[in-house]
C-alpha atoms as a PDB file:
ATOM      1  CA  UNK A   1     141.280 117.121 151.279  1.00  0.00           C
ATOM      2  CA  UNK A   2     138.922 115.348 148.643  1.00  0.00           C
ATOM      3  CA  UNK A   3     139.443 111.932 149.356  1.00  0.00           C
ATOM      4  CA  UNK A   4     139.563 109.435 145.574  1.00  0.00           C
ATOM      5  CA  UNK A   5     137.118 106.799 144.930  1.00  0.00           C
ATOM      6  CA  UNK A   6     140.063 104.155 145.165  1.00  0.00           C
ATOM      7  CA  UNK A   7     141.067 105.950 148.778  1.00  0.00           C
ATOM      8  CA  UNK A   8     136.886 105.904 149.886  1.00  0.00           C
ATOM      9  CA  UNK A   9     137.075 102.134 148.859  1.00  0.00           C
ATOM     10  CA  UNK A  10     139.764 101.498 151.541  1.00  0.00           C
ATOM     11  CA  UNK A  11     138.621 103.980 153.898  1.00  0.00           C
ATOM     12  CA  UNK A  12     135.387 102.425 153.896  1.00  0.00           C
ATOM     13  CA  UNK A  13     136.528  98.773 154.221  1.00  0.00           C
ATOM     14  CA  UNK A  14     135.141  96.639 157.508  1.00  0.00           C
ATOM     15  CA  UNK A  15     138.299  96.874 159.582  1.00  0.00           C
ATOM     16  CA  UNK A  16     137.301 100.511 159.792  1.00  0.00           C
ATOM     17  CA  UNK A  17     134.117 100.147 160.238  1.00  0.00           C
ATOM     18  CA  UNK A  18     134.863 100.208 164.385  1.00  0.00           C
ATOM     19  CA  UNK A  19     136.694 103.493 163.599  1.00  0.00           C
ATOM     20  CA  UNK A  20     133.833 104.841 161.656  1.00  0.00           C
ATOM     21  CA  UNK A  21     131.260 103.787 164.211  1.00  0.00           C
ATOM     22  CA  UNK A  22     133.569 105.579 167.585  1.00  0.00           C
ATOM     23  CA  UNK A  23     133.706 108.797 165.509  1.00  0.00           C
ATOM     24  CA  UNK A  24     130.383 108.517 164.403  1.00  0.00           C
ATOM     25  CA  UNK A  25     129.429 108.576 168.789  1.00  0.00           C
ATOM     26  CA  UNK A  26     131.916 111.396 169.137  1.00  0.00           C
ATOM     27  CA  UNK A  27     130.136 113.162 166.643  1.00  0.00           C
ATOM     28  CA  UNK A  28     127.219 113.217 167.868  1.00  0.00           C
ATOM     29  CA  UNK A  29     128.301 113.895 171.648  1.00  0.00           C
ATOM     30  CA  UNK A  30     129.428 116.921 170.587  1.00  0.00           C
ATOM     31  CA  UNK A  31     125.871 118.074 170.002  1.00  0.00           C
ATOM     32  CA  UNK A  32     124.994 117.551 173.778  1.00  0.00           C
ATOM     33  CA  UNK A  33     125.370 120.403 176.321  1.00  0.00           C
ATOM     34  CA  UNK A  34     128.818 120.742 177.688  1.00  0.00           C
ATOM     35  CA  UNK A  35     128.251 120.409 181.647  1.00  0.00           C
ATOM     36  CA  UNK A  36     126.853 116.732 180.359  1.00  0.00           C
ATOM     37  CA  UNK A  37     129.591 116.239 177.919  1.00  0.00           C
ATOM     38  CA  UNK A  38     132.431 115.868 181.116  1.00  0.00           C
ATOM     39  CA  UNK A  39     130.294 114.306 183.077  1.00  0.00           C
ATOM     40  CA  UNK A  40     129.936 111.416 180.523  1.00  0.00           C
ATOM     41  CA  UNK A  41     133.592 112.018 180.670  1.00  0.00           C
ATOM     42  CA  UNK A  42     134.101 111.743 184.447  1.00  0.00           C
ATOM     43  CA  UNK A  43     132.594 108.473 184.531  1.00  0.00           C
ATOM     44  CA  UNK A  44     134.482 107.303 181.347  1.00  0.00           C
ATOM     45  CA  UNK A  45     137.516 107.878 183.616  1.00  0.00           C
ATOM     46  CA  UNK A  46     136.012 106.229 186.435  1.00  0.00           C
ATOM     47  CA  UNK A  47     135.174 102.815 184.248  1.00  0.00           C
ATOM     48  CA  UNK A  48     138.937 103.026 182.770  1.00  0.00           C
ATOM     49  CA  UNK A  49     140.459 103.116 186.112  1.00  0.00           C
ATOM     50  CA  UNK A  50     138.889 100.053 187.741  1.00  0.00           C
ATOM     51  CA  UNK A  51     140.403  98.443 184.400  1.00  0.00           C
ATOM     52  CA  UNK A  52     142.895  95.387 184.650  1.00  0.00           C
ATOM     53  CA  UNK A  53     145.136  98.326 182.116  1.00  0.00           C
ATOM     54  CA  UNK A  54     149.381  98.975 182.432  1.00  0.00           C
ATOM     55  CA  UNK A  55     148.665 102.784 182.533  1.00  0.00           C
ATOM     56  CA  UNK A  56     146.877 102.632 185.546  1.00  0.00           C
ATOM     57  CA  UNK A  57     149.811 101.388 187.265  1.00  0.00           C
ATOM     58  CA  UNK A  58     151.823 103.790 185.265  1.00  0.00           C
ATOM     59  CA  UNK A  59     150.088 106.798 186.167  1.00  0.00           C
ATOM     60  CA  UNK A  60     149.909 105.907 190.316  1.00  0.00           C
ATOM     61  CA  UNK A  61     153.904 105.334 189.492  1.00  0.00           C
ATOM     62  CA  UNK A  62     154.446 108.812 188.122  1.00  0.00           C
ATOM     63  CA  UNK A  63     152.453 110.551 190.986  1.00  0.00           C
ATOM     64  CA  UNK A  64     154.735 108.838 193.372  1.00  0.00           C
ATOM     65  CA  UNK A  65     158.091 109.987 191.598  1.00  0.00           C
ATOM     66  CA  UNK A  66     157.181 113.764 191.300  1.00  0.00           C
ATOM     67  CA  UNK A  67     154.797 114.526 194.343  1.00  0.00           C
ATOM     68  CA  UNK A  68     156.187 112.195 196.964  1.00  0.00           C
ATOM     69  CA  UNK A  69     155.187 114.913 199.578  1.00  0.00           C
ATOM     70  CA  UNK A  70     151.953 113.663 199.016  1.00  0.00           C
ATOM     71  CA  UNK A  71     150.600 110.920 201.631  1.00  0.00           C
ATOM     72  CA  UNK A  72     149.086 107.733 199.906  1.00  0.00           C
ATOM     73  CA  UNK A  73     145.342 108.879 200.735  1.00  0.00           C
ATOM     74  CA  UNK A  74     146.296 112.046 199.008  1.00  0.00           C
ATOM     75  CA  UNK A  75     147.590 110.255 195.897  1.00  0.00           C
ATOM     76  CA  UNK A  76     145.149 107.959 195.697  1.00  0.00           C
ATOM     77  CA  UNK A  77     142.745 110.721 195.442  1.00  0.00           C
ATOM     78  CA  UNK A  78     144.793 112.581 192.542  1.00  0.00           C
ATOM     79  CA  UNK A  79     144.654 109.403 190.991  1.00  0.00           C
ATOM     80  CA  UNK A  80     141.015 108.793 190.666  1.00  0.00           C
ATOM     81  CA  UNK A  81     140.891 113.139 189.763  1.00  0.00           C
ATOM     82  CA  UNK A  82     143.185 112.310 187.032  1.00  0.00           C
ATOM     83  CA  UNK A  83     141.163 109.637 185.111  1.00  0.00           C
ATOM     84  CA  UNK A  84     138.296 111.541 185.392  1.00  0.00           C
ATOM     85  CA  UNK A  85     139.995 113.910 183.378  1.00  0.00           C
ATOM     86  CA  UNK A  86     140.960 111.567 181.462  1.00  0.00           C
ATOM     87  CA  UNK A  87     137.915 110.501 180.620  1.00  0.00           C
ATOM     88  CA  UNK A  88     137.271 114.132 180.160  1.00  0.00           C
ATOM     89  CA  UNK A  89     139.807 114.575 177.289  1.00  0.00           C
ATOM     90  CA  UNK A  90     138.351 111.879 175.346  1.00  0.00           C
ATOM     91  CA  UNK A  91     135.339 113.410 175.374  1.00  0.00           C
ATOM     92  CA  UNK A  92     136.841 116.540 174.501  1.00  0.00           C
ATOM     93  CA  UNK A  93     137.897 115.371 171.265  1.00  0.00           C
ATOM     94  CA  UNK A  94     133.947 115.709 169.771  1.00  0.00           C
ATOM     95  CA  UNK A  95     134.452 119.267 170.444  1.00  0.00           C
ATOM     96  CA  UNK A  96     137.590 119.503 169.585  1.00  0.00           C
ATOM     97  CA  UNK A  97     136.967 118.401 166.040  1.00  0.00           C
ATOM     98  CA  UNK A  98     133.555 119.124 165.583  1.00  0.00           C
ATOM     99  CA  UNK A  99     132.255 122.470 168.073  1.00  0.00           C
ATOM    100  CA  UNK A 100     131.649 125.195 165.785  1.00  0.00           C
ATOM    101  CA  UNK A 101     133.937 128.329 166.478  1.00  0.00           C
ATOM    102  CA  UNK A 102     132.019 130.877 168.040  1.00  0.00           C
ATOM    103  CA  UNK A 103     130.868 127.722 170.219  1.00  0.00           C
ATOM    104  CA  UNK A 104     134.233 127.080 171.541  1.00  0.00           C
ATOM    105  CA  UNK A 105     134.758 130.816 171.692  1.00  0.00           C
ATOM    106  CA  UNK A 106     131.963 131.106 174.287  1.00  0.00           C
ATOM    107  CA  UNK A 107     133.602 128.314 176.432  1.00  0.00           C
ATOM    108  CA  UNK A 108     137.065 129.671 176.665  1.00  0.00           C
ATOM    109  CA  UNK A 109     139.565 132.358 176.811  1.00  0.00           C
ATOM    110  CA  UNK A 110     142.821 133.377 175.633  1.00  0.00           C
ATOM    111  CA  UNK A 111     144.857 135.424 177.540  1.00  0.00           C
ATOM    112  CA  UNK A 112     148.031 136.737 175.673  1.00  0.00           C
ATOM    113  CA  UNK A 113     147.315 136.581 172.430  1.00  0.00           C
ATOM    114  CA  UNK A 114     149.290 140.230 172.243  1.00  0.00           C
ATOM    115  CA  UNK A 115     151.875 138.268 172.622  1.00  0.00           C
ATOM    116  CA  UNK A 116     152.162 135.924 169.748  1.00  0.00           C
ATOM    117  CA  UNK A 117     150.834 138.912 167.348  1.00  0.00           C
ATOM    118  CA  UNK A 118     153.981 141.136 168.780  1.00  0.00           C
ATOM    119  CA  UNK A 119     156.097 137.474 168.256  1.00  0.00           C
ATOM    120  CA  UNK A 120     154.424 137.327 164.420  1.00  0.00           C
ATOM    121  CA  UNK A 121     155.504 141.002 163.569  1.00  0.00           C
ATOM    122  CA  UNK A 122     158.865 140.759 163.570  1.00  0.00           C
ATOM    123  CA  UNK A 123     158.445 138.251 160.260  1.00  0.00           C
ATOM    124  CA  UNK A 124     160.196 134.630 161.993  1.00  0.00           C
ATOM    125  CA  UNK A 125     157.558 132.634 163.028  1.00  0.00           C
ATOM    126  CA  UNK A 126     156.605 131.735 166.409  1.00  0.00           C
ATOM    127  CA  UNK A 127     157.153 128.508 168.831  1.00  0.00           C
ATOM    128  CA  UNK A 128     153.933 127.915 170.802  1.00  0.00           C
ATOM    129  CA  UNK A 129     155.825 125.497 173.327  1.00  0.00           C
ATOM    130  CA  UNK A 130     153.669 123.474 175.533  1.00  0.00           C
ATOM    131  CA  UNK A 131     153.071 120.159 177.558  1.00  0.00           C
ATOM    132  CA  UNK A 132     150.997 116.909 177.572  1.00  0.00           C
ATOM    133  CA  UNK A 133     148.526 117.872 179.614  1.00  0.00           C
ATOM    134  CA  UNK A 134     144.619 116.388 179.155  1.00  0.00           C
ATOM    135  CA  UNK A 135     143.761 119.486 177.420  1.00  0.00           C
ATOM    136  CA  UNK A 136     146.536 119.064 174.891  1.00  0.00           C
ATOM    137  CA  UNK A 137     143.841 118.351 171.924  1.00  0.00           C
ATOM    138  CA  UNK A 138     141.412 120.852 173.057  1.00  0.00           C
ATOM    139  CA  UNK A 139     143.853 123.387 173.871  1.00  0.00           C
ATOM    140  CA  UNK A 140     145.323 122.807 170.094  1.00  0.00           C
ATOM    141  CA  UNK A 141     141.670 124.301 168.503  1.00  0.00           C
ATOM    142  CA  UNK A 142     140.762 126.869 171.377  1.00  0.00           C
ATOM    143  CA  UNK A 143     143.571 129.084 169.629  1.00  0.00           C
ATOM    144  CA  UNK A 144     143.393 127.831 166.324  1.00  0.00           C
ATOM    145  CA  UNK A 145     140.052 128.919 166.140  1.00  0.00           C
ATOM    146  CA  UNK A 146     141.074 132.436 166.950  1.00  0.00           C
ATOM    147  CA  UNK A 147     144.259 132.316 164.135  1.00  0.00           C
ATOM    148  CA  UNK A 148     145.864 129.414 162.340  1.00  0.00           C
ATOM    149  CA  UNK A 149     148.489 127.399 163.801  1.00  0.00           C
ATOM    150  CA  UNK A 150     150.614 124.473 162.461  1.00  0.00           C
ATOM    151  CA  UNK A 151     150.199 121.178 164.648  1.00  0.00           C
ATOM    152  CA  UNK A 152     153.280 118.569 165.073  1.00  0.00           C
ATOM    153  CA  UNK A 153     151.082 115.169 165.359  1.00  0.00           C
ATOM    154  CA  UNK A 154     152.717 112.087 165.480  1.00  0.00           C
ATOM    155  CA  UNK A 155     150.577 110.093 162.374  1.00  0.00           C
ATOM    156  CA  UNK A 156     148.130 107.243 162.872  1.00  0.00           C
ATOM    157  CA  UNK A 157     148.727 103.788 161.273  1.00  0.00           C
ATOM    158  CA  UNK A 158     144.288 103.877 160.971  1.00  0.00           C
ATOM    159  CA  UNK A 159     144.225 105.483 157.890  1.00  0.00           C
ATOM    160  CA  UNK A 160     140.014 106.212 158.271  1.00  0.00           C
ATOM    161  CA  UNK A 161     141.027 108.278 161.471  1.00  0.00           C
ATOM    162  CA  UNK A 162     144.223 109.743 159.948  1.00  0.00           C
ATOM    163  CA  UNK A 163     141.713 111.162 157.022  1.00  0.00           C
ATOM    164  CA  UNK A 164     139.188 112.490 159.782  1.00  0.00           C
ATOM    165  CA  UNK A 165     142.213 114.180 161.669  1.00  0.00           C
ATOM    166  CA  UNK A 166     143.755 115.655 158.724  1.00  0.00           C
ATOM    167  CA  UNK A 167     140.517 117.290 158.075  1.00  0.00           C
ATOM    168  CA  UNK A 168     139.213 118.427 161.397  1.00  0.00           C
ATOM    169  CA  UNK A 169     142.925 119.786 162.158  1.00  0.00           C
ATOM    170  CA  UNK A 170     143.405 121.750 159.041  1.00  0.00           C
ATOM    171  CA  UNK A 171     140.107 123.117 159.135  1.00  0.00           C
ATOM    172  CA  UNK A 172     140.559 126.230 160.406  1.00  0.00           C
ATOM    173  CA  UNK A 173     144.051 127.779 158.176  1.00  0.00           C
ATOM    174  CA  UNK A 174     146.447 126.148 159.534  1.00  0.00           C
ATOM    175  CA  UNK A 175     149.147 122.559 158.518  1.00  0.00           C
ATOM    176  CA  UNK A 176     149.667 119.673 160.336  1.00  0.00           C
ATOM    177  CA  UNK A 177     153.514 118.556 160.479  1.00  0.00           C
ATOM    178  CA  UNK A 178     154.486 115.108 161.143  1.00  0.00           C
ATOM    179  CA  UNK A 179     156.278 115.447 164.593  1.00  0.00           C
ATOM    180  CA  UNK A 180     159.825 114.062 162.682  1.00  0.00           C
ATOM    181  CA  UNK A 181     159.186 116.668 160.181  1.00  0.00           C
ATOM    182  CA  UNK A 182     161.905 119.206 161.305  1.00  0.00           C
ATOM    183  CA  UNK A 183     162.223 120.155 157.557  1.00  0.00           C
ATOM    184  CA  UNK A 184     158.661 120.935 157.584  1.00  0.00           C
ATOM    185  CA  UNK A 185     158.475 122.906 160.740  1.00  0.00           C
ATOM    186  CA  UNK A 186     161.634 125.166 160.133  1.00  0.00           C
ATOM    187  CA  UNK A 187     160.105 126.074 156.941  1.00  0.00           C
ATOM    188  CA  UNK A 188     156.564 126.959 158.789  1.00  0.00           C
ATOM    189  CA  UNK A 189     158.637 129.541 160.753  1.00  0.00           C
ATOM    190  CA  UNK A 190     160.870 130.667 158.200  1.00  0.00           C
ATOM    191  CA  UNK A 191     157.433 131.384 156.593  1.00  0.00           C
ATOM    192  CA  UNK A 192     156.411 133.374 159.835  1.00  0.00           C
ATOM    193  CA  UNK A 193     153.898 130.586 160.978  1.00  0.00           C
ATOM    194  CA  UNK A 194     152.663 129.736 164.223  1.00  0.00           C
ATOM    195  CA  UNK A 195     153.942 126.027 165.114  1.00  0.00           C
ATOM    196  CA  UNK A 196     152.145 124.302 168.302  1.00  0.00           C
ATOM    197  CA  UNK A 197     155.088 122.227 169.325  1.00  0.00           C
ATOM    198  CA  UNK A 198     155.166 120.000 172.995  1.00  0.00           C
ATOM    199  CA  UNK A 199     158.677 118.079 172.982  1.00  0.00           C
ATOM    200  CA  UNK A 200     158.220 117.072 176.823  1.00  0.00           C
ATOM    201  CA  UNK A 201     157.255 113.113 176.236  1.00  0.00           C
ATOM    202  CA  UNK A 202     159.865 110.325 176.663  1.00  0.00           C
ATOM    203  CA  UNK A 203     162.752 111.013 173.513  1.00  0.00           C
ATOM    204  CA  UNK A 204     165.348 108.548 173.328  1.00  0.00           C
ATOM    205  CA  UNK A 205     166.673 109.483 169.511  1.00  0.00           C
ATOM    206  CA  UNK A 206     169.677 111.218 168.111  1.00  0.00           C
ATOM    207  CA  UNK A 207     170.572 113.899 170.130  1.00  0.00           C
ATOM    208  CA  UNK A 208     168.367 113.162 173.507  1.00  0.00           C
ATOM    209  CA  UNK A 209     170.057 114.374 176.749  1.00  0.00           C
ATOM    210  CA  UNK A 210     169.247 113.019 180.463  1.00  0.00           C
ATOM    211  CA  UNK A 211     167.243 116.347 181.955  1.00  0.00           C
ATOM    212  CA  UNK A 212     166.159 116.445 185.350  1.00  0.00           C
ATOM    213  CA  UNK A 213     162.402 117.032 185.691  1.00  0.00           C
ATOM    214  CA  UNK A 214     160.558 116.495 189.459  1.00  0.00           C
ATOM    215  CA  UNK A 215     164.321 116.088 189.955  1.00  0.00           C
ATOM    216  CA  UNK A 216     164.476 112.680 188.021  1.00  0.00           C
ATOM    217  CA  UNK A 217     167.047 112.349 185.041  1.00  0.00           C
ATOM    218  CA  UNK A 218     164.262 112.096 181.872  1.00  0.00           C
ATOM    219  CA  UNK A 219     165.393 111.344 178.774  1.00  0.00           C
ATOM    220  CA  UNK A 220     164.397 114.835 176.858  1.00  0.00           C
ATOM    221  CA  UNK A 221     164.177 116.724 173.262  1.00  0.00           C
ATOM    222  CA  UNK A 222     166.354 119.269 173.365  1.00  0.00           C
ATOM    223  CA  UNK A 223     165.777 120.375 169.925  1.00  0.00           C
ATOM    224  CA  UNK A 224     163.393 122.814 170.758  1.00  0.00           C
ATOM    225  CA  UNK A 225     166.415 125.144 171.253  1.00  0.00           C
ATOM    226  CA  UNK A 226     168.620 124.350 168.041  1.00  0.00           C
ATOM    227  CA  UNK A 227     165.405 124.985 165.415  1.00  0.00           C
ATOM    228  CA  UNK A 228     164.762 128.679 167.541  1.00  0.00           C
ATOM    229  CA  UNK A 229     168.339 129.499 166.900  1.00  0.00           C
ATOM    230  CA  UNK A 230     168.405 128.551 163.135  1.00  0.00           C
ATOM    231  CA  UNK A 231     165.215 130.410 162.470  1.00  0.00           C
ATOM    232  CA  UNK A 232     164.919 133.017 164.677  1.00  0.00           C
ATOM    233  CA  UNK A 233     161.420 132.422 165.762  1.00  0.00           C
ATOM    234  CA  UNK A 234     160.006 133.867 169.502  1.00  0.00           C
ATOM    235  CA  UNK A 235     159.482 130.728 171.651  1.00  0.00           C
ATOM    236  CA  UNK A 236     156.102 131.272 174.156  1.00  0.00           C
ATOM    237  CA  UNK A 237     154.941 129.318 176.556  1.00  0.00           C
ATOM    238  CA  UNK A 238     151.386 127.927 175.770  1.00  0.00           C
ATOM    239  CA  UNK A 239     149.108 126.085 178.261  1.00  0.00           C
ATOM    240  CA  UNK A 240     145.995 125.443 178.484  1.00  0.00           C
ATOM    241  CA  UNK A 241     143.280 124.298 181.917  1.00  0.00           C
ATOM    242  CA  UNK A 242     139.665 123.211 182.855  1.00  0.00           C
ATOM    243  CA  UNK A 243     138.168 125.517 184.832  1.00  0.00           C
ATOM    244  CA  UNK A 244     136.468 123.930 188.130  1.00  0.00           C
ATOM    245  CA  UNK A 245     133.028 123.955 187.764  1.00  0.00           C
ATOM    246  CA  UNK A 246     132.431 123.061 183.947  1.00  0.00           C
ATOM    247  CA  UNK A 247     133.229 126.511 183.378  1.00  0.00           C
ATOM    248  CA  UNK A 248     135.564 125.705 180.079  1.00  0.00           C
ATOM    249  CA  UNK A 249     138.714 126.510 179.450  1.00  0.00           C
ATOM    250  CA  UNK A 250     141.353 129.207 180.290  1.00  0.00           C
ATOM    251  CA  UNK A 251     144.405 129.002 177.736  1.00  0.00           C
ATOM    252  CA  UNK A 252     147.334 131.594 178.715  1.00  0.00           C
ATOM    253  CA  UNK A 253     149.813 132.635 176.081  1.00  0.00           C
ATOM    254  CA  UNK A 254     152.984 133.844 178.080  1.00  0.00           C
ATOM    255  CA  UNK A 255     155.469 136.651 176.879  1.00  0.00           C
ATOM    256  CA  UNK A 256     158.556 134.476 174.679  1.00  0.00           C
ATOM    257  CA  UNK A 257     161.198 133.429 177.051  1.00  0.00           C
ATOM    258  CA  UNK A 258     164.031 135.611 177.483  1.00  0.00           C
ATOM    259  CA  UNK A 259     167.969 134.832 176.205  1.00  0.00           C
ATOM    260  CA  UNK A 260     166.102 131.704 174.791  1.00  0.00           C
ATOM    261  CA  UNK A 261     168.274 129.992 173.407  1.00  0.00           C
ATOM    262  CA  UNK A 262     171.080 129.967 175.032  1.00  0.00           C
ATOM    263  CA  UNK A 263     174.428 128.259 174.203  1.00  0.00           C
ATOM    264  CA  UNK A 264     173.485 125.060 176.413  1.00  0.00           C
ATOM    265  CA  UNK A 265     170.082 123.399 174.573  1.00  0.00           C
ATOM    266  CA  UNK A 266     170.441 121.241 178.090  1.00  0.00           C
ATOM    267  CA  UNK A 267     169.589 124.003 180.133  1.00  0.00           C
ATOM    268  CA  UNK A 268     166.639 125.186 178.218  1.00  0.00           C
ATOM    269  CA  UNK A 269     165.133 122.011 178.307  1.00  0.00           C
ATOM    270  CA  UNK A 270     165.536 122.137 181.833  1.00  0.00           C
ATOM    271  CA  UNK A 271     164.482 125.503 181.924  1.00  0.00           C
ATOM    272  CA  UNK A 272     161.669 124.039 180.049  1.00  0.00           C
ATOM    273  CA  UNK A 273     161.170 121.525 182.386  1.00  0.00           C
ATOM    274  CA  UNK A 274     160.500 124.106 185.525  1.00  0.00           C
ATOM    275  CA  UNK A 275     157.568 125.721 183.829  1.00  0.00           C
ATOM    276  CA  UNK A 276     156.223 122.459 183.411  1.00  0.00           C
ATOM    277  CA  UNK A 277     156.441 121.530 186.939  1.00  0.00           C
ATOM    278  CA  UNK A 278     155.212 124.346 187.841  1.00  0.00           C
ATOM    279  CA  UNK A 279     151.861 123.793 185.665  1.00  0.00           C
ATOM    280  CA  UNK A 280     151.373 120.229 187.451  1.00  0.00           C
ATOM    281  CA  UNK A 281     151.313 121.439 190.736  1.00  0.00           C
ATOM    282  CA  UNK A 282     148.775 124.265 189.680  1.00  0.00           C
ATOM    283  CA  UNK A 283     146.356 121.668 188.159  1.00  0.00           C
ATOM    284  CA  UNK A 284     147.598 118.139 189.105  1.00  0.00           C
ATOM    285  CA  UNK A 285     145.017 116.446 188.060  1.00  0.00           C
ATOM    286  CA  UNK A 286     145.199 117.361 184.388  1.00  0.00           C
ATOM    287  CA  UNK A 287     148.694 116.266 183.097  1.00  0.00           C
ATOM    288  CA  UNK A 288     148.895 113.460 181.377  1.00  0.00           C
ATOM    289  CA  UNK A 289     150.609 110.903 184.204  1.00  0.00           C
ATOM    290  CA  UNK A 290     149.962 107.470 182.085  1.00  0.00           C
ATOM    291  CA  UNK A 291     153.384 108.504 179.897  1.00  0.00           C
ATOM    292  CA  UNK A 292     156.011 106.608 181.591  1.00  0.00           C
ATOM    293  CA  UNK A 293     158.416 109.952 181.203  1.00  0.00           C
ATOM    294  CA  UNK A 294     161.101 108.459 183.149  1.00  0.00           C
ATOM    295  CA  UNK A 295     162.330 105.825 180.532  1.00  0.00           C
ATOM    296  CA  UNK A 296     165.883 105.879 180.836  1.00  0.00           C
ATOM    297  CA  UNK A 297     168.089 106.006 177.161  1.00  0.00           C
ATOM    298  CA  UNK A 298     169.861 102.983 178.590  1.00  0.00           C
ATOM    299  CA  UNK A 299     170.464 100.198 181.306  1.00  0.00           C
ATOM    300  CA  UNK A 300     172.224 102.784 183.231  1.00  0.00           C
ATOM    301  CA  UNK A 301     169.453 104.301 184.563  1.00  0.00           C
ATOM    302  CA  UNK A 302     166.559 102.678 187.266  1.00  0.00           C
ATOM    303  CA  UNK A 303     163.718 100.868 185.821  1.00  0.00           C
ATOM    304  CA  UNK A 304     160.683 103.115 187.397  1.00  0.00           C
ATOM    305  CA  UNK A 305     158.085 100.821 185.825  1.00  0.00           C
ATOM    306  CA  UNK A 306     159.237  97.543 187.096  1.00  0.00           C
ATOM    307  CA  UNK A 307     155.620  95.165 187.928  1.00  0.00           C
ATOM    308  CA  UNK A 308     154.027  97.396 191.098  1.00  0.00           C
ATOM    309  CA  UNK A 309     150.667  95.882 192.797  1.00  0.00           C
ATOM    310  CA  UNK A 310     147.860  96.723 191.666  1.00  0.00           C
ATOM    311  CA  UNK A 311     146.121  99.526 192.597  1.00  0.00           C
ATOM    312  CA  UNK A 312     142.499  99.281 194.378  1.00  0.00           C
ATOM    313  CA  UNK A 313     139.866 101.151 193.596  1.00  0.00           C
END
């Protein structure tokens, strides 16, 4: 991924340089040890959520939709957990695109990986379906370092950090595919690739249906199920969690979902859904809760995000 002289002449131009500078501090936190590496992370959390920021408020909102068994004191705590991982994931990205493999290999495991070779074998490809969770970009090179995947991204308008990306992601075998790129990702599997895919943010294009998740209508991609049945390819379960302790990472690889898919793509994605929940409430704390999930596709539905007082520290 060579870049041209007349590409380094843009790349290299001063509104980048602030792009150039960030990843050149990411860079070189990846060097440090990786007990201080979160740490550095937990209190990058802890500065972001004493800031005057929307997704503050956004997050505290989205605890109190799905876990309203929780008491205030209780969320409040979650709350300040959650930005310290966070702060964590940012952190996470050094390593993420710069820890050398047997590095990373040393700070996690994969458990099912017999899985997605037995998926690979029978020549369609293989759907590596996951979540938004703080590990999402760490989780991404924990098994790609172990055998190539294809990443759906959604593409930067920076085009110094889109460059960077492109290189760190492709680094180790596998493509990245635009996340609008169905084209592109049918033909991965149809070519027997591995393609990470995690349709559970906010969708409100062609063919989005209202799907309950936390028990709250969400407006959902239900194309996951309509690209499985056109190529064929196994659909797994794939996520990913921070050990306690700044022990690293466990990623699990689950066995492809059975009669997946089936002739309602609505009741996958709510099938979907369930596994996700199910995730949260194992490791609260680490999904990503500053998505406001629960815009609705039109006026019809309750404005969740409406102004809410700010939240004290």
């Amino acid at each position: 991924m060579a870049a041209c002289p007349a590409r380094w002449s843009r790349l290299l131009a001063p509104r980048y340089w602030p792009t150039w500078t960030g990843l050149g501090v990411l860079r070189l936190l990846s060097l440090l040890p990786y007990p201080l590496l979160l740490g550095i992370g937990a209190g990058l959390g802890a500065v972001l959520r004493r800031l005057p920021v929307r997704f503050v408020r956004i997050a505290r909102r989205n605890i109190e939709l799905c876990l309203p068994e929780l008491d205030p004191a209780a969320r409040a705590a979650l709350l300040r957990r959650h930005f310290a991982s966070l702060g964590m994931a940012v952190i996470e990205m050094a390593l993420a695109w710069w820890c050398p493999p047997p590095r990373l290999e040393r700070m996690s495991e994969v458990q099912g990986l017999e899985h997605l070779q037995e998926a690979l074998a029978r020549g369609r490809g293989a759907i590596l379906l996951t979540a938004h969770f703080t590990t999402l970009e760490i989780g991404g090179r924990i098994l790609s370092v172990r055998t190539p995947i294809d990443v759906l991204y959604r593409p930067t308008k920076n085009e110094a950090l889109a460059y960077v990306l492109g290189r760190c992601r492709s680094r180790d075998g596998g493509h990245s595919i635009p996340y609008d790129d169905v084209r592109g990702m049918i033909a991965a599997l149809k070519n027997n690739e591995v393609v990470w895919y995690a349709p559970d943010q906010s969708y409100r294009k062609k063919g989005a249906e209202m799907v309950p998740m936390f028990g709250i209508p969400a407006a959902t991609n239900t194309s996951t199920s309509r690209i499985a049945r056109m190529t064929g390819a196994a659909v797994l379960p794939y996520f990913v969690e921070r050990l306690p302790g700044r022990r690293g990472y466990r990623a699990v690889i689950h066995p492809p979902l059975e009669n997946f898919p089936s002739e309602c793509p609505k009741s996958d994605a709510e099938r979907f859904h369930h596994l996700i929940e199910a995730r949260v409430r194992a490791v609260p704390d680490q999904y990503l809760w500053i998505h406001r999930r629960f815009k609705g596709l039109s006026a019809d539905y309750p404005n969740y995000y409406g102004r809410q007082p700010a939240l004290q520290p």
